[in-house]
C-alpha atoms as a PDB file:
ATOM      1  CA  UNK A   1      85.669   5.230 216.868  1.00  0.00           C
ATOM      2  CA  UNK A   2      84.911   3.371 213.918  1.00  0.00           C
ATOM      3  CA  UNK A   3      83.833   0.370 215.616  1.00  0.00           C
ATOM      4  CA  UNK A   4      81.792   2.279 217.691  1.00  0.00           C
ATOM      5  CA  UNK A   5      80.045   3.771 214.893  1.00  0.00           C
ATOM      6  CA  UNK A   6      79.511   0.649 212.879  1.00  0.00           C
ATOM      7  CA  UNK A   7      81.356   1.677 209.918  1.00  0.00           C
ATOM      8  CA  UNK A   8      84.258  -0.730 210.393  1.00  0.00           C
ATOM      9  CA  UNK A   9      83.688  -2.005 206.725  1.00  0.00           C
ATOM     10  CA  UNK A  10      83.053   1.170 204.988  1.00  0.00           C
ATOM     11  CA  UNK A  11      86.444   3.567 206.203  1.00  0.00           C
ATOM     12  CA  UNK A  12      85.731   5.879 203.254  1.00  0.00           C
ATOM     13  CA  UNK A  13      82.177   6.634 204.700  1.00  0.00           C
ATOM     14  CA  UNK A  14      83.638   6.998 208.164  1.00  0.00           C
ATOM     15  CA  UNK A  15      86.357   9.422 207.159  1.00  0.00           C
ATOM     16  CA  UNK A  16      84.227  11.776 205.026  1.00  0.00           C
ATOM     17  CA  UNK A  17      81.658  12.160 208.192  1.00  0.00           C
ATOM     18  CA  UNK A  18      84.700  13.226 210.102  1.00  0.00           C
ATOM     19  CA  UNK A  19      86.524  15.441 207.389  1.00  0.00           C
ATOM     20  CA  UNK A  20      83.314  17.481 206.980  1.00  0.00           C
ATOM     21  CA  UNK A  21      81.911  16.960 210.785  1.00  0.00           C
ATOM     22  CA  UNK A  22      79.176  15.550 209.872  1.00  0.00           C
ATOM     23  CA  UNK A  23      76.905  14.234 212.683  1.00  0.00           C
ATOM     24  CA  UNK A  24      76.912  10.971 213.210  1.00  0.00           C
ATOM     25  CA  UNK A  25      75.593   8.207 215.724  1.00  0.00           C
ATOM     26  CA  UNK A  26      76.421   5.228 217.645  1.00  0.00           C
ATOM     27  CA  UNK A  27      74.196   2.560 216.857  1.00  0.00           C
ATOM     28  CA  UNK A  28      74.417  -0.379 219.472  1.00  0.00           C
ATOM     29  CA  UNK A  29      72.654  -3.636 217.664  1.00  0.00           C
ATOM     30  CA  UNK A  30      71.136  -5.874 220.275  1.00  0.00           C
ATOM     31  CA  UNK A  31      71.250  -9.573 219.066  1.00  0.00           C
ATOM     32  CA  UNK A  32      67.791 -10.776 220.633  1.00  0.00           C
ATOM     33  CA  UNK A  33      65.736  -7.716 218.660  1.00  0.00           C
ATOM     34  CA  UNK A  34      67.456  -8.593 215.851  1.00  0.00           C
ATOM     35  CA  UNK A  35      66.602 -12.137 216.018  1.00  0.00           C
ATOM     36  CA  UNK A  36      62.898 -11.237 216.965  1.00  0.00           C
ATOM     37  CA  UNK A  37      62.948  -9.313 214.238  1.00  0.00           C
ATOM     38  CA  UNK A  38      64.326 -11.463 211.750  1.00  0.00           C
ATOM     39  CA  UNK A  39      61.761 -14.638 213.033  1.00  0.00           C
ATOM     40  CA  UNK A  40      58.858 -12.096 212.705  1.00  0.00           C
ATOM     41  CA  UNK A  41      60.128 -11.736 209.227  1.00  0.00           C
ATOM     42  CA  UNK A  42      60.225 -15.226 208.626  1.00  0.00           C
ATOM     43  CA  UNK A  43      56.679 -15.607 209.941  1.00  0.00           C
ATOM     44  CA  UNK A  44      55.313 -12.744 207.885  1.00  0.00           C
ATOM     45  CA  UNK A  45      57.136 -14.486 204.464  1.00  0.00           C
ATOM     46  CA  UNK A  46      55.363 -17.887 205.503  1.00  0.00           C
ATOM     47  CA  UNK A  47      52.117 -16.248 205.904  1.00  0.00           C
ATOM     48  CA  UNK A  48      52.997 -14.933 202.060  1.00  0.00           C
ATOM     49  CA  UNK A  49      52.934 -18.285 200.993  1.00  0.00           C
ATOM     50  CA  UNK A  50      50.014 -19.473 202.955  1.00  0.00           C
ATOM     51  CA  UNK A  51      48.247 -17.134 200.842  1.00  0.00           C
ATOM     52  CA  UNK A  52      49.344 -17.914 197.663  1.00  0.00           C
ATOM     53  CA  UNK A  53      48.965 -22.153 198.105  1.00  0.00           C
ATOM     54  CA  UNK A  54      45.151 -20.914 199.535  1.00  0.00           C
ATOM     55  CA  UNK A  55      43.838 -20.625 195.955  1.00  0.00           C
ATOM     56  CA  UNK A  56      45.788 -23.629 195.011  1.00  0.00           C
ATOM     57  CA  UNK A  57      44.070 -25.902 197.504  1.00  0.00           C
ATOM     58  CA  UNK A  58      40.869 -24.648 196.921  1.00  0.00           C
ATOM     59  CA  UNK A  59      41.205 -25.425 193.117  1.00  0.00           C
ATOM     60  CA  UNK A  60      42.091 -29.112 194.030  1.00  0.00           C
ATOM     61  CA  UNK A  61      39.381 -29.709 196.408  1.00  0.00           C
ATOM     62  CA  UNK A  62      36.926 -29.104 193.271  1.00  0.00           C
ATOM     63  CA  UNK A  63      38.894 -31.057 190.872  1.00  0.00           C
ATOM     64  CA  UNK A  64      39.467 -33.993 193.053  1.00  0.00           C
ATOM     65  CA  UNK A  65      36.736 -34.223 195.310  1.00  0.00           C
ATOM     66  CA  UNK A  66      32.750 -35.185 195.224  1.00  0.00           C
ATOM     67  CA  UNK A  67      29.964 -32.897 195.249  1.00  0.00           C
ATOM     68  CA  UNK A  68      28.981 -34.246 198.427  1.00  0.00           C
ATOM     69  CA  UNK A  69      32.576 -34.457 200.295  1.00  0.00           C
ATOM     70  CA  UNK A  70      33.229 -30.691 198.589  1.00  0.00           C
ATOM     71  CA  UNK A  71      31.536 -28.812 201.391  1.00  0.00           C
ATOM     72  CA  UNK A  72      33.242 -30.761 204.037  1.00  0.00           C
ATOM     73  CA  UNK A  73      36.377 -30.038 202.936  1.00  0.00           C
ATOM     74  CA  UNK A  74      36.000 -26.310 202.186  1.00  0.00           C
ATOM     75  CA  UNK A  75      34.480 -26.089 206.008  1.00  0.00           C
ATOM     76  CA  UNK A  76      37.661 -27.826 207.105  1.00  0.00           C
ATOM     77  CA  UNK A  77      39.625 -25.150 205.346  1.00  0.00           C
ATOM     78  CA  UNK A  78      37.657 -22.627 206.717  1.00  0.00           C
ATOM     79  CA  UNK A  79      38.471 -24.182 210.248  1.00  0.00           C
ATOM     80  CA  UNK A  80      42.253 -23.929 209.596  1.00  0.00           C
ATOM     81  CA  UNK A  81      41.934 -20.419 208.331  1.00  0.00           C
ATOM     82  CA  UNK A  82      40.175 -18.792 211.450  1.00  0.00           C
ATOM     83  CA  UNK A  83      43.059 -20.781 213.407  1.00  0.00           C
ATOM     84  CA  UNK A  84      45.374 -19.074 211.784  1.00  0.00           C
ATOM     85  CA  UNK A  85      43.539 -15.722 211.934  1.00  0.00           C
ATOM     86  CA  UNK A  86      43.603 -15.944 215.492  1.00  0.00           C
ATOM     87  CA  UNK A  87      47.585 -16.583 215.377  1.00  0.00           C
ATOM     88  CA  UNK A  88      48.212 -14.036 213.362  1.00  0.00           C
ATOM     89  CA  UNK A  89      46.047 -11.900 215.999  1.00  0.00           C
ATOM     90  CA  UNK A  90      48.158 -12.644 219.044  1.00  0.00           C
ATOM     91  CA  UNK A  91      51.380 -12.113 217.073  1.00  0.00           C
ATOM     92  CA  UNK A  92      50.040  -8.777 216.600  1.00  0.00           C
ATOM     93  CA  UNK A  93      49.523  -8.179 220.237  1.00  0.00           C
ATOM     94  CA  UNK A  94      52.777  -9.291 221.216  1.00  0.00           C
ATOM     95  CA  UNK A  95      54.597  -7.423 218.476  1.00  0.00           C
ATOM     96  CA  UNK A  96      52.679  -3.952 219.620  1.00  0.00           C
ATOM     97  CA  UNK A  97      53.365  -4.841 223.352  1.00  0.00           C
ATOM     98  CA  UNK A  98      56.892  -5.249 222.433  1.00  0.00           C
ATOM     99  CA  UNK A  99      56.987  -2.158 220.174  1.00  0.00           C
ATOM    100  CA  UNK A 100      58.964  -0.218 222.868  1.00  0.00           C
ATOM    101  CA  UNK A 101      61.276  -2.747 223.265  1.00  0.00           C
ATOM    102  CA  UNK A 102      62.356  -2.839 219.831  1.00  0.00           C
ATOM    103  CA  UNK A 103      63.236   0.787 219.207  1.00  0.00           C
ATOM    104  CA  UNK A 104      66.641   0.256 217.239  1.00  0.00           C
END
């Protein structure tokens, strides 16, 4: 039973549910939502620091760039970030389509 419950590391906590019959519930982890879950993690961290090296970049296209070639590059950028708006868009999608699948 305290496998089953998931408490195998906390026997206090598992004994004091049972002493005062408290309810309590089985909670079967499945390893590929957990792993989507983690990797979505992962992907919303490295879209964290996308965001923070943004203003970076942008500060050393002025400094070490031409009048002239400094619209070229900012367009670039620009470029790259609609790309990765429209990732970040179908990630959305398939995280919503998969919301019923991931009810832990």
């Amino acid at each position: 039973m305290l496998a089953a419950a998931g408490l195998e590391h906390n026997y206090s906590r598992f004994i004091v549910k049972r002493l005062f019959a408290e309810r309590f519930e089985v909670i079967r982890r499945d390893p590929s939502k957990v792993e989507f879950l983690t990797r979505l993690n992962d992907l919303y961290f490295q879209f964290q620091r996308v965001g923070n090296n943004y203003n970076q970049v942008v500060r050393a296209i002025n400094s070490h760039f031409s009048n002239v070639s400094i619209p070229r590059q900012i367009a670039t950028l620009e470029q790259h970030t609609r790309d990765l708006k429209v990732l970040s868009i179908e990630i959305l999608n398939l995280t919503k389509q998969a919301e019923g699948w991931l009810r832990i």
